[in-house]
N, C-alpha and C. Protein backbone atom coordinates (compact mmCIF):
# COMPACT_ATOMS: atom_id res chain seq x y z
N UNK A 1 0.85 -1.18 0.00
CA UNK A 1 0.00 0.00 0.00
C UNK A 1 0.89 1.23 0.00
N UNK A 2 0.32 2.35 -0.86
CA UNK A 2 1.15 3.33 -0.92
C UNK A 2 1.13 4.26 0.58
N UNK A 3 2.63 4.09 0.79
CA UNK A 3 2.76 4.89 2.38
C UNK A 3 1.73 6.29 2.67
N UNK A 4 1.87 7.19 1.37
CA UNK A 4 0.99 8.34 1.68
C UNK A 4 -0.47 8.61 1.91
N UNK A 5 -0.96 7.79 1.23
CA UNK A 5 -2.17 7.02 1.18
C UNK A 5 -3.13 6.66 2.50
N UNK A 6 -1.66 5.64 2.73
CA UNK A 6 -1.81 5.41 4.92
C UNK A 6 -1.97 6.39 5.63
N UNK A 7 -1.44 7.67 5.64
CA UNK A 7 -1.08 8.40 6.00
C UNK A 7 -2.48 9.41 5.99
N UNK A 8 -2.81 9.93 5.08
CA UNK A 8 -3.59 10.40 4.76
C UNK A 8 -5.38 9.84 5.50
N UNK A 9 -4.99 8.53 5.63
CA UNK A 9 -6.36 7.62 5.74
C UNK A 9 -6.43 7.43 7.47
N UNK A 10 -5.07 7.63 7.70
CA UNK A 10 -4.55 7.68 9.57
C UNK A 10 -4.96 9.20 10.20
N UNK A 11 -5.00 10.42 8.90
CA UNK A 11 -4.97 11.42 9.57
C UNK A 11 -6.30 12.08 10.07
N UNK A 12 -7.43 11.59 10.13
CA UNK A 12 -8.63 11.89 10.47
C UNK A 12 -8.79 11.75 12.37
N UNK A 13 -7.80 10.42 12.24
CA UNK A 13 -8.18 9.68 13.67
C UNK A 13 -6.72 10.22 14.26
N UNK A 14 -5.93 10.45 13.83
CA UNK A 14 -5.18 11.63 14.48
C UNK A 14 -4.94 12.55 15.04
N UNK A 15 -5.86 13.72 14.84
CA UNK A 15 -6.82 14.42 14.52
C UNK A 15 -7.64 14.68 15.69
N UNK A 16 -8.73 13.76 16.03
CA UNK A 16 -9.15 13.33 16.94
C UNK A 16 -8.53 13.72 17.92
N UNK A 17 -7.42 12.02 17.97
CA UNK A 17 -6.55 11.47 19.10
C UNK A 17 -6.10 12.92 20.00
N UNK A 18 -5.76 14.14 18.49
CA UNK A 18 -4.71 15.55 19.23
C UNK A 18 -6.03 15.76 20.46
N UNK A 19 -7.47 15.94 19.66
CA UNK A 19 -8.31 16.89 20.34
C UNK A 19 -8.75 16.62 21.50
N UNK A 20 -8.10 15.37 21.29
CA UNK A 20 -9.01 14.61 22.60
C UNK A 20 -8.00 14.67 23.78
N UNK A 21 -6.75 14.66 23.37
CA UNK A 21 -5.28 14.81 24.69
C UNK A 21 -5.46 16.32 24.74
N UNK A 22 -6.11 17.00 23.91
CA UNK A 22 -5.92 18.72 24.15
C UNK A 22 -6.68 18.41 25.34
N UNK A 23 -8.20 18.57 24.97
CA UNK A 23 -9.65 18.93 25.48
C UNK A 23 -9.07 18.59 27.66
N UNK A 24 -8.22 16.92 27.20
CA UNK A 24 -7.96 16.76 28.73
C UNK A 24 -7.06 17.44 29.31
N UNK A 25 -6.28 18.65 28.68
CA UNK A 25 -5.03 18.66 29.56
C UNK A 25 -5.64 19.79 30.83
N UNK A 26 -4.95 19.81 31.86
CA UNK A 26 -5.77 20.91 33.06
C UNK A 26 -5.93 22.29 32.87
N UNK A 27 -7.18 22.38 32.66
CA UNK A 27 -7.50 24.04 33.18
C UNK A 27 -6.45 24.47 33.89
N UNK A 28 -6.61 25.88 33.36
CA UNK A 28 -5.53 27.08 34.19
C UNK A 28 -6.42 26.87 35.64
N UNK A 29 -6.18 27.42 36.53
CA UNK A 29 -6.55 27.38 38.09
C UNK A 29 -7.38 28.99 37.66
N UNK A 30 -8.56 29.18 38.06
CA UNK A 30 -9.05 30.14 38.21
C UNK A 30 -9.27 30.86 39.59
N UNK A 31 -9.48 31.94 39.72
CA UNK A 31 -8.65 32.93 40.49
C UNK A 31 -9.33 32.96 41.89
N UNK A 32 -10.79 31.95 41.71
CA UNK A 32 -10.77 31.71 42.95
C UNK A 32 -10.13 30.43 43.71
N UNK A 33 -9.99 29.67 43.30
CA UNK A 33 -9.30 28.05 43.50
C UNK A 33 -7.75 29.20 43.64
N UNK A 34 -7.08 29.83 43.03
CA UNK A 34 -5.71 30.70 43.70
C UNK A 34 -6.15 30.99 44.89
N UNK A 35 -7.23 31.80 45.20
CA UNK A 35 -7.34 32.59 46.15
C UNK A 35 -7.21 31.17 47.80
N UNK A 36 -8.29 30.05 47.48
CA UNK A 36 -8.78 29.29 48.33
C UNK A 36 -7.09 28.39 48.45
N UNK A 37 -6.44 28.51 47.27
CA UNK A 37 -4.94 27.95 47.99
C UNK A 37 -4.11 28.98 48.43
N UNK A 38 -4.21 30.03 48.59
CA UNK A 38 -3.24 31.18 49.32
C UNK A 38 -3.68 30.68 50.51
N UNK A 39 -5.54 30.85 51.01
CA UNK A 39 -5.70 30.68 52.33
C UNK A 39 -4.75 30.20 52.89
N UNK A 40 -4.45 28.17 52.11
CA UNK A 40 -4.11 27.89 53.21
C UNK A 40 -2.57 28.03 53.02
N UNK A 41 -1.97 28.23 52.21
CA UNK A 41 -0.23 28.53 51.29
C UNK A 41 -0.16 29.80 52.70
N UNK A 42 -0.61 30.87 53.02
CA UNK A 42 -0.41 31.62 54.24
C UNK A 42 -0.70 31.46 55.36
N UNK A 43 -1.65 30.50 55.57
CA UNK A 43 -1.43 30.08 57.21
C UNK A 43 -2.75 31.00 57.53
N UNK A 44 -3.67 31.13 56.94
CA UNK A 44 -4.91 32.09 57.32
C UNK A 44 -6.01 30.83 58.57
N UNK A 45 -5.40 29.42 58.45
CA UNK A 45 -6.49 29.15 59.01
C UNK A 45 -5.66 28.61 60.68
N UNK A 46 -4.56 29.30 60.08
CA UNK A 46 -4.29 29.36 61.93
C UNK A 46 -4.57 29.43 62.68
N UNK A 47 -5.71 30.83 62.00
CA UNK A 47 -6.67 31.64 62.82
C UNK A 47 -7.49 31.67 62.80
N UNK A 48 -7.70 31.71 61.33
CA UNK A 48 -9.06 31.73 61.49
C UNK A 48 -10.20 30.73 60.46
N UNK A 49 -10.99 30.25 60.86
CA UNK A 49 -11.71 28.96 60.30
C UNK A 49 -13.12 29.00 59.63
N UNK A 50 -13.24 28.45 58.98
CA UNK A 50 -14.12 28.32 57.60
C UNK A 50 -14.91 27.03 57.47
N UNK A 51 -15.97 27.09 57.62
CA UNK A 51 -16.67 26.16 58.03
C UNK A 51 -16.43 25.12 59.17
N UNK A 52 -15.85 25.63 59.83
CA UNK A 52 -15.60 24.76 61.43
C UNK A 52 -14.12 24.31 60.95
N UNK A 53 -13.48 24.11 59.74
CA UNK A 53 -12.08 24.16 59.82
C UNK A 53 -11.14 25.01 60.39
N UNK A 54 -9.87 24.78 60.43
CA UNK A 54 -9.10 26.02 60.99
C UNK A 54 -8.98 26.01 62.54
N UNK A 55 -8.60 27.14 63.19
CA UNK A 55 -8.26 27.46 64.57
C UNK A 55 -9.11 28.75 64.98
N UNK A 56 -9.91 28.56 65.80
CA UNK A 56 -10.86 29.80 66.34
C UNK A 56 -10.39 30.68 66.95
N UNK A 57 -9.28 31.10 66.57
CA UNK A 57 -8.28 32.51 67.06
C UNK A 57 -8.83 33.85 66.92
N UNK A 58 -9.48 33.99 65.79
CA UNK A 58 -9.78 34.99 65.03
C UNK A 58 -11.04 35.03 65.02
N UNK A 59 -11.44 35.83 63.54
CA UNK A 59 -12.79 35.56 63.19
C UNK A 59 -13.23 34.51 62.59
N UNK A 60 -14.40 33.80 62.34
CA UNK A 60 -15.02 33.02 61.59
C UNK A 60 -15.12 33.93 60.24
N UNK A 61 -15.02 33.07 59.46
CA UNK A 61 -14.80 33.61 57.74
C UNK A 61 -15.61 32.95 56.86
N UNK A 62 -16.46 32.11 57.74
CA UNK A 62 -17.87 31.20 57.01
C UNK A 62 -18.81 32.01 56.05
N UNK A 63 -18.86 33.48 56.62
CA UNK A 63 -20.23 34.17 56.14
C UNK A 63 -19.48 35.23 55.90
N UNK A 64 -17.86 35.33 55.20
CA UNK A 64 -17.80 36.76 54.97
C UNK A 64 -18.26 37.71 53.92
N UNK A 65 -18.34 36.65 52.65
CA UNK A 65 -18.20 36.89 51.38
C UNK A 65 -19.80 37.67 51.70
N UNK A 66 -21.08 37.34 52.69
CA UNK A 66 -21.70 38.21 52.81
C UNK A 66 -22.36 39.79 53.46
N UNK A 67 -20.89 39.81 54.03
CA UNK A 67 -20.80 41.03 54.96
C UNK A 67 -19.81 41.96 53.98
N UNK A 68 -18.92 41.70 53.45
CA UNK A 68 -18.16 42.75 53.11
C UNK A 68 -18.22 42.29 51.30
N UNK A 69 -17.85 43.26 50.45
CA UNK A 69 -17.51 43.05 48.80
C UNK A 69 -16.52 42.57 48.84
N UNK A 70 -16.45 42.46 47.53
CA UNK A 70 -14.45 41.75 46.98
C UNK A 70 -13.84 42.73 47.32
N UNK A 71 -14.25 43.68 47.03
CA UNK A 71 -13.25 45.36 46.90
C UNK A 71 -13.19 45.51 48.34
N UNK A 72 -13.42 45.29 49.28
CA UNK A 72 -13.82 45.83 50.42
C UNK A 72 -12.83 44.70 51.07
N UNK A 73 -12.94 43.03 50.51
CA UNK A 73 -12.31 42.22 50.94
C UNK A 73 -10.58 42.57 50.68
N UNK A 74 -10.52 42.49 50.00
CA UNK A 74 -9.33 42.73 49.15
C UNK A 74 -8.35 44.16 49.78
N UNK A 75 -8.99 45.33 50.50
CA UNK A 75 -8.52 46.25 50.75
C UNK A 75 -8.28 45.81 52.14
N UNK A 76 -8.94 45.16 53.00
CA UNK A 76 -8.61 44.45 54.64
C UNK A 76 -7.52 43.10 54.23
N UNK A 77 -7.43 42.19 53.32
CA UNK A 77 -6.36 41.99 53.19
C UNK A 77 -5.07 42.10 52.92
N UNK A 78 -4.75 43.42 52.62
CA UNK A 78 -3.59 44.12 52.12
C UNK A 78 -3.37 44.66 53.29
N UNK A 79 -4.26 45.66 53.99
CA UNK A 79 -3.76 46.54 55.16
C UNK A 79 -4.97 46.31 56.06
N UNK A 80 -4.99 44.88 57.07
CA UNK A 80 -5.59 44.95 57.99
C UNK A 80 -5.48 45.49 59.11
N UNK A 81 -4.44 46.56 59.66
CA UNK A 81 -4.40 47.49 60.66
C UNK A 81 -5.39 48.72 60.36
N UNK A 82 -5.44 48.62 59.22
CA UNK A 82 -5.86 50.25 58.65
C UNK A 82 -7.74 49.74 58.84
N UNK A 83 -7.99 48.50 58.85
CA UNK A 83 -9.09 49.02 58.89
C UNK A 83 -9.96 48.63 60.62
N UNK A 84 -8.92 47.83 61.23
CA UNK A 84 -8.86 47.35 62.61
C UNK A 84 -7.89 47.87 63.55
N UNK A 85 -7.17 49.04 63.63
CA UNK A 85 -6.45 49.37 64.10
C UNK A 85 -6.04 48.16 65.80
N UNK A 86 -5.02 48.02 65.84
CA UNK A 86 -4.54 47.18 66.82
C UNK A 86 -4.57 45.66 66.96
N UNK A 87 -5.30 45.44 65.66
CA UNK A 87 -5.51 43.72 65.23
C UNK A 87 -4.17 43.00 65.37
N UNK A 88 -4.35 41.75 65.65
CA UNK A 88 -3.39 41.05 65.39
C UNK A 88 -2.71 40.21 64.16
N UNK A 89 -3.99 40.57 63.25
CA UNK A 89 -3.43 40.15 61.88
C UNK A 89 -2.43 40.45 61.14
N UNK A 90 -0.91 39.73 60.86
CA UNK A 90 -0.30 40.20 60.33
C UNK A 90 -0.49 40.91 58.75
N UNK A 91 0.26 42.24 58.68
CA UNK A 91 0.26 42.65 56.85
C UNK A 91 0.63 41.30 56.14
N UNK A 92 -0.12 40.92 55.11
CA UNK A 92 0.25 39.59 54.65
C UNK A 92 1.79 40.27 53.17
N UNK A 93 2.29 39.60 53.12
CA UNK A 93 3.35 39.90 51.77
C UNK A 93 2.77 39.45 50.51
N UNK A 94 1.88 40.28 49.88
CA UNK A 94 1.26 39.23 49.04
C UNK A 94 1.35 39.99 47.65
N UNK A 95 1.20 39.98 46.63
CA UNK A 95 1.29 40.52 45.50
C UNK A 95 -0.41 41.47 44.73
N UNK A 96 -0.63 42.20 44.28
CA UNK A 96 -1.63 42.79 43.90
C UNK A 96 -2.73 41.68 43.25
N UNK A 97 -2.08 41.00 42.69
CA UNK A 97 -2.62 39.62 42.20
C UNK A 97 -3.03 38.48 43.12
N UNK A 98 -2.30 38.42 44.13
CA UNK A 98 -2.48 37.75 45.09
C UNK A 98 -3.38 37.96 46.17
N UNK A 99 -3.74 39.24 46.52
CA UNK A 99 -4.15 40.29 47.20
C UNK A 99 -5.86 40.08 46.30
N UNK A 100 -6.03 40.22 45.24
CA UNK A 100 -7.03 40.05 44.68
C UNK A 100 -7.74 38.58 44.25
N UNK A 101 -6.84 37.35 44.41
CA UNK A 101 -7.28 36.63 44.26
C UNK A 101 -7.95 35.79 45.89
N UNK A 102 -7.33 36.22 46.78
CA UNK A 102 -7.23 35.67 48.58
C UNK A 102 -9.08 36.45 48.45
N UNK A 103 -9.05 37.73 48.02
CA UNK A 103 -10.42 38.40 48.35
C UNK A 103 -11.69 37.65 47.33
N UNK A 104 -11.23 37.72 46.63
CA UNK A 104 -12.13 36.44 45.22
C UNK A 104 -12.42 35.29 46.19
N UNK A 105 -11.64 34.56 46.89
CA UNK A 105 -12.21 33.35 47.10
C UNK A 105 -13.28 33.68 48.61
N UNK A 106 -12.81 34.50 49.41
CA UNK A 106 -13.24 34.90 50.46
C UNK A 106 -14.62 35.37 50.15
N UNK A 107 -14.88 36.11 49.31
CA UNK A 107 -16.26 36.72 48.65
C UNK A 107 -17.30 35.55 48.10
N UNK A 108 -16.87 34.69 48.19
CA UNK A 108 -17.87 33.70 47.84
C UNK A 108 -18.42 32.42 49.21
N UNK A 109 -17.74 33.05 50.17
CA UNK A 109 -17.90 32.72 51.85
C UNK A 109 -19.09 33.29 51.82
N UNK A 110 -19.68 32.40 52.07
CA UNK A 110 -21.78 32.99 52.19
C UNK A 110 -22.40 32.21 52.87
């Protein structure tokens, strides 16, 4: 049989085979699944606990996502003195990106 022929008659199911190893390879991590691994990548549940997980140091963070916005979240995680003056929460070191993704996952605490 002519090789090109094969080739040609192989490349349909080839084809396929690509779309089908594409379709599985992993999703990027979306920015709340970042946020919900910073929690614990920083040690947030040291203190404080999320659905009865964690350490009851702090606040409960079960119901935050309905007390405060993202924007609102996001600005107490960057500078939680500023909006608790004398808290014990450390300034976290976190990146603007990071900072926005920790408040993304927190905002959906309801």
């Amino acid at each position: 049989m002519n090789p090109i022929r094969t080739a040609l008659r192989a490349a349909p199911a080839l084809a396929l085979l690509a779309a089908a190893c594409t379709s599985a390879s992993p999703q990027p991590e979306s920015l709340v699944e970042r946020g919900q691994a910073l929690f614990g990548d920083q040690g947030c549940y040291g203190c404080h606990t999320v659905r009865g997980t964690g350490t009851p140091i702090a606040n409960d963070l079960t119901h935050v996502g309905a007390k405060y916005s993202e924007a609102e979240l996001a600005r107490r995680v960057r500078d939680p003195a500023l909006h608790k003056p004398g808290a014990h929460m450390p300034k976290l070191e976190l990146t603007e990106a990071q900072a926005r993704a920790l408040a993304a996952y927190l905002a959906t605490l309801r």
